[in-house]
Protein backbone atom coordinates (compact mmCIF):
# COMPACT_ATOMS: atom_id res chain seq x y z
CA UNK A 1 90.12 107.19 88.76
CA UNK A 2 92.49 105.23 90.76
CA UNK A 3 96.17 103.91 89.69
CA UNK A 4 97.59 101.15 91.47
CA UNK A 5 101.21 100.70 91.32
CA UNK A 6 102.99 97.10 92.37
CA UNK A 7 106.93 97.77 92.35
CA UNK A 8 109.54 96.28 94.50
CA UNK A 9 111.67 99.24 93.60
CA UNK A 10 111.64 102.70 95.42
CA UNK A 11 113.03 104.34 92.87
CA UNK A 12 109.83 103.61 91.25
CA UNK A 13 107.95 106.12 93.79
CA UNK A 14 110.35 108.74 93.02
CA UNK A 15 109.59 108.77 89.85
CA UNK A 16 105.94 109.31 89.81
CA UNK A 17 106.51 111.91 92.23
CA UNK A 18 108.81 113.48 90.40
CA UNK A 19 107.20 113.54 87.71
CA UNK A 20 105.50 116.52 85.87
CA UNK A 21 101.66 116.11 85.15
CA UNK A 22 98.84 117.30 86.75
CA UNK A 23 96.39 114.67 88.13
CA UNK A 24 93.83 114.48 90.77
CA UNK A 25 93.82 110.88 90.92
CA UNK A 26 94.77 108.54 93.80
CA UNK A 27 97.74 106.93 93.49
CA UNK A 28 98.40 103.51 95.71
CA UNK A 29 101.61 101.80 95.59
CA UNK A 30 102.13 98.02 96.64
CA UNK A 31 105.78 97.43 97.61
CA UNK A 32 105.90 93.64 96.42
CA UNK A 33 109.26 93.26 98.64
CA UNK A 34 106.97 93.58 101.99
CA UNK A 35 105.20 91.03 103.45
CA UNK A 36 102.23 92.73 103.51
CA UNK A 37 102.61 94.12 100.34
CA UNK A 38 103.77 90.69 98.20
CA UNK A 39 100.11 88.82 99.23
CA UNK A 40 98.07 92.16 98.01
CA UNK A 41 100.40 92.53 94.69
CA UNK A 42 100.32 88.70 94.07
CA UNK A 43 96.60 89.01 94.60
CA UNK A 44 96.24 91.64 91.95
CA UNK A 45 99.13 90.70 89.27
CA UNK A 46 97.28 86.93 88.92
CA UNK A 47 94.03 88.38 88.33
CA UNK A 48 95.15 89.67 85.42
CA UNK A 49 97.80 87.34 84.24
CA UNK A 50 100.69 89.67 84.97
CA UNK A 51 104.16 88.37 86.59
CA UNK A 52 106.81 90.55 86.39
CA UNK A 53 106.61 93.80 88.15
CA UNK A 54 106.07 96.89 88.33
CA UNK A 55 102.87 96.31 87.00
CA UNK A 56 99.84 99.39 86.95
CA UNK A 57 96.43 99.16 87.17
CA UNK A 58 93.88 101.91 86.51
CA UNK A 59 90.30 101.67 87.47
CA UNK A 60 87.33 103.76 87.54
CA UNK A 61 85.15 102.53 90.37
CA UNK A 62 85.61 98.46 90.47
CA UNK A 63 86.20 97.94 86.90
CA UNK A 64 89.45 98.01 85.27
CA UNK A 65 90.44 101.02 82.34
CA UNK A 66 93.96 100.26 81.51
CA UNK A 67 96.91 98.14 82.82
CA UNK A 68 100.18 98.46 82.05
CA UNK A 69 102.45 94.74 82.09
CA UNK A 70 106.29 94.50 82.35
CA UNK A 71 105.60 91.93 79.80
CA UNK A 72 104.55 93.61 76.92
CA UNK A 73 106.67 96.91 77.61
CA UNK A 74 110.22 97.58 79.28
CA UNK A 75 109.61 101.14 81.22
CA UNK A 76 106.04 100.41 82.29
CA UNK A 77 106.23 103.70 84.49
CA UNK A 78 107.34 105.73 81.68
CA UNK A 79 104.65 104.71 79.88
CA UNK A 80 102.35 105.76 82.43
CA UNK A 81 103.38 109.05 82.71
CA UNK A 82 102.97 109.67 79.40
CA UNK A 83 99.54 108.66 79.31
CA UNK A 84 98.77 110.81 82.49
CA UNK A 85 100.33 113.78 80.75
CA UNK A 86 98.32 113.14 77.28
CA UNK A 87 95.20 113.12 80.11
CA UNK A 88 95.46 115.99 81.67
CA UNK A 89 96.65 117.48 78.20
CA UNK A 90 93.70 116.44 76.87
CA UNK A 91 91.21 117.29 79.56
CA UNK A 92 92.17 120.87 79.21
C-alpha cells in the first residue's frame, strides 16, 4: 500500500512522523509550495476533483483505496492517522 501526501505545510511531515502507529507502508509527500512539487500535486489533486490541500491518497498497486479531501474534512492528517492506527490495530 502506498500513501501519498500533497501538503504545502512542513508541519504536516512532522506529524506523520511523529506519529504513533505501526505501518510498513511507503509514505511519499508532495510539497505543493515547490516547483517541482506544485505540477505533480496539481496533477494528482485534479484527477480526483480535490483543491484544497493537504490532500491523501492511498493506493494498492495503480488503483486508488481511499482519499482523504480538505473538502469534506478539516484535519485530513488526523484523520489519517487514525485510520492507520485502526489498520495496524486491526491487522494484529
Amino acid at each position: 500500500m502506498d500513501i501519498i501526501i500533497v501538503h504545502n505545510d512542513p508541519s504536516v511531515v512532522d506529524r506523520i512522523k511523529n506519529a504513533d502507529f505501526k505501518s510498513s507502508h511507503f509514505i511519499k509527500f508532495i510539497d505543493e509550495g515547490s516547483l517541482k512539487g506544485k505540477k505533480e500535486a496539481f496533477k494528482l489533486k485534479g484527477a480526483w476533483g480535490a483543491r484544497m490541500t493537504p490532500f491523501v491518497a492511498i493506493f494498492e498497486g495503480e488503483e486508488i483505496m481511499k482519499a482523504f479531501y480538505t473538502e469534506a474534512d478539516k484535519d485530513v492528517i488526523g484523520t489519517l492517522i487514525n485510520y492507520l492506527k485502526n489498520e495496524s490495530t486491526n491487522n494484529q
